[in-house]
Protein backbone atom coordinates (compact mmCIF):
# COMPACT_ATOMS: atom_id res chain seq x y z
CA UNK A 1 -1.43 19.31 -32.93
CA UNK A 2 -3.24 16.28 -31.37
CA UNK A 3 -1.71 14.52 -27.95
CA UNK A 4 -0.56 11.51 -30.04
CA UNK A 5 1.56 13.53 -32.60
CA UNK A 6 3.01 15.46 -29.63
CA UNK A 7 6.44 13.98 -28.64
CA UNK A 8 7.10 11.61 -25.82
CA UNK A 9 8.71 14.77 -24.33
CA UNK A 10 5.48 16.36 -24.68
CA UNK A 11 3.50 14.15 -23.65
CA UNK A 12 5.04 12.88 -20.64
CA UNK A 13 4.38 16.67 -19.38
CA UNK A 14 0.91 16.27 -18.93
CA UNK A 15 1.23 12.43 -17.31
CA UNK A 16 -0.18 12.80 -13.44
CA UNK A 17 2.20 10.78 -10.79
CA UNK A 18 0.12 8.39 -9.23
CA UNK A 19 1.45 6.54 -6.51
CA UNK A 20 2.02 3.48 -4.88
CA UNK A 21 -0.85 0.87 -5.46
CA UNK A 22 -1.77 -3.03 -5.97
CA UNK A 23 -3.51 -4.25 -8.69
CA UNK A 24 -6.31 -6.84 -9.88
CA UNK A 25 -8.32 -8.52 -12.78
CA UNK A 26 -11.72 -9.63 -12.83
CA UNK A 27 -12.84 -11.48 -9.64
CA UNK A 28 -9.74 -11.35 -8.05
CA UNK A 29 -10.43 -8.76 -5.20
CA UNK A 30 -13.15 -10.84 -4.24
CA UNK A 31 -11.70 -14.05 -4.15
CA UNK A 32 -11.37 -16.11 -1.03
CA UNK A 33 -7.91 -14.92 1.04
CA UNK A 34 -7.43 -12.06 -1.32
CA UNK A 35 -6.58 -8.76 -0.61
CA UNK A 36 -8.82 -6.61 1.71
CA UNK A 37 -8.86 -3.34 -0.85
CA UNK A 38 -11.13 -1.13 1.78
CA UNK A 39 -8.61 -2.66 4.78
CA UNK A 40 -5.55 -1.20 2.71
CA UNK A 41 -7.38 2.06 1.97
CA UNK A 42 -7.49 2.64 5.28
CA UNK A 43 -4.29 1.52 7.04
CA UNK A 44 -1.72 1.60 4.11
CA UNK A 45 -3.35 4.49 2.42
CA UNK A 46 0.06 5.06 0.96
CA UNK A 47 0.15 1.83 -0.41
CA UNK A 48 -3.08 2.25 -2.23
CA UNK A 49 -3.49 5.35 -4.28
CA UNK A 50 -3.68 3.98 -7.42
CA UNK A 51 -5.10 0.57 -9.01
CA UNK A 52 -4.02 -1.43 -12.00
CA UNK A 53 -7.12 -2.83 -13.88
CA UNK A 54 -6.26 -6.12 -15.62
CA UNK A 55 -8.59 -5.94 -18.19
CA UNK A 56 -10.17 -8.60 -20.59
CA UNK A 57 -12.50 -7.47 -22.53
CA UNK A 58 -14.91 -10.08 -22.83
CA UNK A 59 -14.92 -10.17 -19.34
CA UNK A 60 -15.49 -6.45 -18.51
CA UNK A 61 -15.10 -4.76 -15.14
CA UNK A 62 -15.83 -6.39 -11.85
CA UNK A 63 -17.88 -4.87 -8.73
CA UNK A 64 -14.93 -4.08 -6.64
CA UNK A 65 -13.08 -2.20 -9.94
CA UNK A 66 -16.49 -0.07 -9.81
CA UNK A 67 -16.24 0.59 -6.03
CA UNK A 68 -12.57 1.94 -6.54
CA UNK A 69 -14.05 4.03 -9.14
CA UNK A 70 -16.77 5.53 -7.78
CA UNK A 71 -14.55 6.54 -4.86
CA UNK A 72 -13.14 8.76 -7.22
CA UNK A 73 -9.84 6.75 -6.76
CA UNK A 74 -6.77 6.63 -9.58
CA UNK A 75 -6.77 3.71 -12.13
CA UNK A 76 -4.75 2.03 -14.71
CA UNK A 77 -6.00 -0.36 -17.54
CA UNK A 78 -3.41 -3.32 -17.69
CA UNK A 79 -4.86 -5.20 -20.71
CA UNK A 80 -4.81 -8.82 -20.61
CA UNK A 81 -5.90 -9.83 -24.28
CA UNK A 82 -4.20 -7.78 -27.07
CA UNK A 83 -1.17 -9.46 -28.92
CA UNK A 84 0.52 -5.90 -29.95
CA UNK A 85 2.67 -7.27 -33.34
CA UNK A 86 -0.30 -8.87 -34.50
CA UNK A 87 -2.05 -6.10 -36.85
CA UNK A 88 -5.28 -8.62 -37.11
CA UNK A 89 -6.06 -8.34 -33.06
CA UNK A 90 -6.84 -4.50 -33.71
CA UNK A 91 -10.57 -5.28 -35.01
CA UNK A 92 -12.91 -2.91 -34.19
CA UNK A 93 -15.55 -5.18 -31.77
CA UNK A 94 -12.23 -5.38 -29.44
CA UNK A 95 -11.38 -1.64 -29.89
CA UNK A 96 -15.05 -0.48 -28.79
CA UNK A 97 -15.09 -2.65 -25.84
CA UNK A 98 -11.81 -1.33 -24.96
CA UNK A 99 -13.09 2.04 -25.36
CA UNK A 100 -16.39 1.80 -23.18
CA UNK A 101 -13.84 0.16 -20.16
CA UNK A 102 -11.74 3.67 -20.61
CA UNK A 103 -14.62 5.61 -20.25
CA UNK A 104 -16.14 3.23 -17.16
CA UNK A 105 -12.44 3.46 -15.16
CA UNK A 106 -10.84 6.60 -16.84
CA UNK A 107 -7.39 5.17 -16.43
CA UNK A 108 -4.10 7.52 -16.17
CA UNK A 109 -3.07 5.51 -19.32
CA UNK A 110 -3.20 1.88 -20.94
CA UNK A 111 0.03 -0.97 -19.86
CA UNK A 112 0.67 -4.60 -19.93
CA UNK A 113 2.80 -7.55 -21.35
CA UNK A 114 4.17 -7.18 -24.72
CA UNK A 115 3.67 -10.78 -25.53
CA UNK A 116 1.62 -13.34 -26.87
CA UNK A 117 -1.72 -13.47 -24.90
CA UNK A 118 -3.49 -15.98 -27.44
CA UNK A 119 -2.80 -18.18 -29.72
CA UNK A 120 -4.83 -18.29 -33.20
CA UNK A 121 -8.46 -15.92 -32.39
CA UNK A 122 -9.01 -14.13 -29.44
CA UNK A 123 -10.76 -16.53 -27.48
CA UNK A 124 -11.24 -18.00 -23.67
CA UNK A 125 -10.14 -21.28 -24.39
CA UNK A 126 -7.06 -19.74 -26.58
CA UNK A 127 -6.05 -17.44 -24.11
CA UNK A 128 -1.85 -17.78 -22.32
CA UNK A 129 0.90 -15.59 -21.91
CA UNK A 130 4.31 -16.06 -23.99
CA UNK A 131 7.67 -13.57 -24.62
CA UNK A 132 8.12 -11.98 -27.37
CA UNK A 133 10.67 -12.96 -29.82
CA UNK A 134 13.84 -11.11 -28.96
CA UNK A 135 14.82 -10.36 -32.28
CA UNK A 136 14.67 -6.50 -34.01
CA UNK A 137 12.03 -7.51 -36.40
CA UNK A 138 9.73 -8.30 -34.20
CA UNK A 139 10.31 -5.22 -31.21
CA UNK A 140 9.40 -3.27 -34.52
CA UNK A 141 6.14 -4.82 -34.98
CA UNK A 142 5.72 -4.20 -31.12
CA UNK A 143 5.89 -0.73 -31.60
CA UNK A 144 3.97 -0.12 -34.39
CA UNK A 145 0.81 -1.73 -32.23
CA UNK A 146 2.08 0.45 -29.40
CA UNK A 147 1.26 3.09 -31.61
CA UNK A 148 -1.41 1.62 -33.22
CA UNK A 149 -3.02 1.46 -29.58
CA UNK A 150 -1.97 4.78 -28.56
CA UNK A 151 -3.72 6.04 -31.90
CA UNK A 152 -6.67 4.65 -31.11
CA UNK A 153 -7.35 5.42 -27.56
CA UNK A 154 -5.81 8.59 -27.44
CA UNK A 155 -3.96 7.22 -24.49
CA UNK A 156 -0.25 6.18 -23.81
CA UNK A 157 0.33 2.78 -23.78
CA UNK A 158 3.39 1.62 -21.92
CA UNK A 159 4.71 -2.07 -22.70
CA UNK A 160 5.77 -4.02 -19.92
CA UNK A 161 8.13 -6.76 -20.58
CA UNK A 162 6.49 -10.31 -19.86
CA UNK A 163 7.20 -13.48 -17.60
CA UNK A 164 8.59 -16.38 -19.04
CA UNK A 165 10.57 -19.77 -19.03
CA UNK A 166 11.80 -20.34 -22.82
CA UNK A 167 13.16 -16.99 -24.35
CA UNK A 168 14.34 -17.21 -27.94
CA UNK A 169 15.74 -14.73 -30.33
CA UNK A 170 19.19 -12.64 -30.27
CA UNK A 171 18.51 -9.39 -28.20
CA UNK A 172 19.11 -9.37 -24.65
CA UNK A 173 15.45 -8.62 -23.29
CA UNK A 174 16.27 -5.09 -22.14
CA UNK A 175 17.65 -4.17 -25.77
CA UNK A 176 14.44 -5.70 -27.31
CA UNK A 177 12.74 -3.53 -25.09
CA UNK A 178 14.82 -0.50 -26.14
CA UNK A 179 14.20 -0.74 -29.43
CA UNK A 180 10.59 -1.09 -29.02
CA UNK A 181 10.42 2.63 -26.75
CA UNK A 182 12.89 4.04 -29.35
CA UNK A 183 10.85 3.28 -31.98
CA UNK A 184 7.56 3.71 -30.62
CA UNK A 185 8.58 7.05 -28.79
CA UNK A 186 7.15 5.49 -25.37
CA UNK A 187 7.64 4.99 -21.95
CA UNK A 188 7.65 1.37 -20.12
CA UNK A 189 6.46 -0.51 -17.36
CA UNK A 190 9.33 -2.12 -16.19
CA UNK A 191 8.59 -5.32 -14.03
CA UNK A 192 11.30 -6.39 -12.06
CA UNK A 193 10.64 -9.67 -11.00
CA UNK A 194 10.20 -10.64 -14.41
CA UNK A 195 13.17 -9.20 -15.06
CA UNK A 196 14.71 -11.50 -12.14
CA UNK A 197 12.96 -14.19 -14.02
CA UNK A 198 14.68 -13.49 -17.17
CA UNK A 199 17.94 -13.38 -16.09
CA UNK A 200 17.84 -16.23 -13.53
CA UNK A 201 16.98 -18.25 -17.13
CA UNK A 202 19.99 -16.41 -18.98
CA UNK A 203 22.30 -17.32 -16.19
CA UNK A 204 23.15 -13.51 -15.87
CA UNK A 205 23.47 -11.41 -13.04
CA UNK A 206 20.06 -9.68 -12.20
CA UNK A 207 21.12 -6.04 -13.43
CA UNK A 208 22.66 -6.95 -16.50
CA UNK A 209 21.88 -4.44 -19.17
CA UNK A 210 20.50 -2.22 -16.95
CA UNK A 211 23.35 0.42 -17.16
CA UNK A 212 22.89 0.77 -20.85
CA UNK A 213 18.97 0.96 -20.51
CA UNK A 214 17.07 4.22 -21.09
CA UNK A 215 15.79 4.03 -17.30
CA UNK A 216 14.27 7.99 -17.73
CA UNK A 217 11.86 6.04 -19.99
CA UNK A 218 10.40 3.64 -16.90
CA UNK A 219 7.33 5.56 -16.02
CA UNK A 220 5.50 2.33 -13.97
CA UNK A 221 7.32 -0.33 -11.98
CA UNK A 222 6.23 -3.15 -11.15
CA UNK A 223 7.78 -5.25 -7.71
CA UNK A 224 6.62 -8.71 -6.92
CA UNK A 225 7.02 -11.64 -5.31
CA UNK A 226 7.98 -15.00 -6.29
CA UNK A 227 9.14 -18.72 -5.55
CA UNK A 228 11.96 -20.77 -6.49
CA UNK A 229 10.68 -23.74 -7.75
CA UNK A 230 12.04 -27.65 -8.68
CA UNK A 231 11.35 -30.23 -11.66
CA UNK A 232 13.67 -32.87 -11.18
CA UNK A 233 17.12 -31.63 -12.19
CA UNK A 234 15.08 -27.87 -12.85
CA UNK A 235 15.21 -24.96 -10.84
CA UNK A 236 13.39 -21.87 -11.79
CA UNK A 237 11.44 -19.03 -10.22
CA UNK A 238 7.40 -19.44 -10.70
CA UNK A 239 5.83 -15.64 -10.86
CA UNK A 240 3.49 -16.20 -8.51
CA UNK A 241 2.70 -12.76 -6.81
CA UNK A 242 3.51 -14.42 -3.28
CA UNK A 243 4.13 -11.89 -0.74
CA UNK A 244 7.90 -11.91 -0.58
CA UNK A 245 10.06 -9.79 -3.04
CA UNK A 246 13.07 -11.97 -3.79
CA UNK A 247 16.69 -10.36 -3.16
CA UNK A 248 17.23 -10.35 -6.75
CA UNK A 249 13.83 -8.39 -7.25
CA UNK A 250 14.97 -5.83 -4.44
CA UNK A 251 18.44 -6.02 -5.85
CA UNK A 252 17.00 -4.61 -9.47
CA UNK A 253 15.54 -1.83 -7.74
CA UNK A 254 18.34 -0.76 -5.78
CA UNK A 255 20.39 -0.68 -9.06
CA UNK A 256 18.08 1.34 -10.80
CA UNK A 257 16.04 3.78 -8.14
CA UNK A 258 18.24 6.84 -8.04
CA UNK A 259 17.58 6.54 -12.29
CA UNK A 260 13.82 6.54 -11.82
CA UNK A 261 13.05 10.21 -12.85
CA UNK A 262 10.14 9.85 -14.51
CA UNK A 263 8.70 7.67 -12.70
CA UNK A 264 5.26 7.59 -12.15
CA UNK A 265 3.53 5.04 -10.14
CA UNK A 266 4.31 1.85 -8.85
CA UNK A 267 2.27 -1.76 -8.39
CA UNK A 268 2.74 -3.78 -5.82
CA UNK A 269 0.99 -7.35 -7.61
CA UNK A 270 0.03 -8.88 -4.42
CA UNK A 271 -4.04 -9.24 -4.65
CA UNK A 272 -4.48 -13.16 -3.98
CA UNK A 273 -3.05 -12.91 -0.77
CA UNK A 274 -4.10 -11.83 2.74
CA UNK A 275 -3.83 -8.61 4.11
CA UNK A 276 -2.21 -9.57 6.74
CA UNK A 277 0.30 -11.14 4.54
CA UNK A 278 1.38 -8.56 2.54
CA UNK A 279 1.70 -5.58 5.03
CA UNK A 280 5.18 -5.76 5.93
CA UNK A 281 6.65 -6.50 2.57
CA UNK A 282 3.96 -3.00 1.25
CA UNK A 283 5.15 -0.73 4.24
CA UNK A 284 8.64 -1.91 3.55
CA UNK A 285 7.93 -0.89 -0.17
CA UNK A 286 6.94 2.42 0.29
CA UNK A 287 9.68 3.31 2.32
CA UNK A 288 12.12 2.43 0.19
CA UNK A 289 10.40 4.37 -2.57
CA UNK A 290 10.58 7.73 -0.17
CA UNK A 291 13.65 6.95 0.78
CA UNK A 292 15.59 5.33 -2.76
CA UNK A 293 13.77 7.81 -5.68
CA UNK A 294 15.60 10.61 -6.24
CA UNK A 295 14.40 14.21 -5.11
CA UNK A 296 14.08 15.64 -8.56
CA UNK A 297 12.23 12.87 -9.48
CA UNK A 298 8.08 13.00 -10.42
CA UNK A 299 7.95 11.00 -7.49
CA UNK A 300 8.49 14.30 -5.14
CA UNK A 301 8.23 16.72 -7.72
CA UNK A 302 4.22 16.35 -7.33
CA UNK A 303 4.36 17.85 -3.70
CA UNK A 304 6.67 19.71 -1.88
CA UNK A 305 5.87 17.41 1.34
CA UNK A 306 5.30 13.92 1.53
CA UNK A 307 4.94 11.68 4.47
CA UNK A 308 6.97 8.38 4.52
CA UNK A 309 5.55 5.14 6.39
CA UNK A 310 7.75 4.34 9.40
């Protein structure tokens, strides 16, 4: 039987446990005040075990993605460019570049926003980020590209629900996203300061619907920063990857941390700022992680010691 027929069950036996990391997309590690990656390595080593590859295609993979990689050094591939219900975006130019990044960064698996990342053809000038539709019909037509993808790479491929300001369609966002894993037989990256963001735009307490979500089925998280921002009579939070987690952000993962068994790795999204920055919100990360994940969790269950940040 081949790894995709296998169930999620199955499959999720053979998934490594990563880490803690950061991530990046093309340029961004090299941009002016971003992240030291080699300063991180070796002061927060903790904090950087694994990075998350934003990945366009027609863009490829930058010079400090390669370093990483030829250090031998854990990767994901966080595509940037594939609307998943769209059946057309699955033509095969895209699916051999996206096979000759896999074999470049041999990622741990394939993740990113299950929304709309163009509008009409896949091109530079088309290119945005929009929610799905909250409706059944269309977390349906997210999973069948979920599988589509998986199909094709022979990889797992873990939606992560997207950023927004205008959500339409009846589902709550974490039962769109249930249906999608149900159907799909998947895992998720759940990002929790877009979840903030969601439910600062519902007017609904930040863990709402997180008691009925299948939280054994988060296998990345994503934590992040962001700002409260005003337009005239307008308040809303602007998902900037600012150093700062936001107390609804931290709030989310206190809800849901002693849940996290399956967890896998998680991304601190932080590269476009200073080192110097970000190091007390990452060492307060990763202590929370060692201290909030639960013992029988993948988190521990991939060594019997771990050391803890202090």
């Amino acid at each position: 039987m081949s790894q995709v027929q296998l169930s999620f069950d199955d499959r999720l036996k053979q998934l490594p446990t990563l880490g803690m990391g950061i991530s990046t997309e093309f340029g961004a590690l090299s941009a002016p005040n971003s992240l030291d990656v080699q300063r991180l390595k070796r002061e927060l080593p903790l904090c950087a075990e694994v990075l998350e590859v934003g990945v366009e295609v027609a863009k490829g993979i930058d010079s400090d993605t390669l370093q990483w990689v030829a250090e031998s050094c854990p990767t994901t591939y966080h595509f940037l460019d594939i609307n998943l219900a769209e059946p057309s975006d699955f033509d095969q130019l895209w699916l051999e570049g996206v096979r000759e990044i896999i074999s470049q960064i041999n990622p741990a698996w394939l993740c990113g926003d299950a929304g709309l990342w163009h509008h009409g053809p896949r091109a530079e000038e088309h290119m945005l980020l929009l929610p799905p539709i909250l409706s059944r019909d269309s977390a349906y037509a997210f999973a069948d590209g979920i599988i589509q993808l998986r199909e094709e790479t022979g990889l797992e491929v873990f939606p992560e629900n997207p950023p927004g300001h205008v959500f339409v369609g009846p589902l709550h966002l974490l039962d769109f996203f249930a249906i999608v894993l149900d159907r799909a037989d998947t895992g998720m990256l759940l990002d929790a300061a877009h979840l903030t963001i969601y439910q600062d735009f519902k007017g609904l307490p930040v863990t709402t619907g997180l008691s009925s979500f299948p939280l054994d089925r988060v296998i990345e998280l994503h934590m992040a920063g962001g700002s409260v921002k005003r337009s005239g009579e307008l308040t809303f939070i602007e998902d900037d990857h600012s150093p700062v987690i936001l107390p609804g952000t931290w709030e989310i993962y206190e809800t849901i941390a002693s849940s996290l068994v399956e967890l896998r790795a998680v991304i601190f999204e932080c590269e476009r700022n200073r080192f110097e920055d970000c190091e007390a919100t990452l060492r307060s990360l990763r202590h929370q992680l060692d201290h909030k994940l639960p013992q029988n969790s993948s988190w521990f269950r991939r060594s019997n010691e771990f050391t803890s940040i202090r």
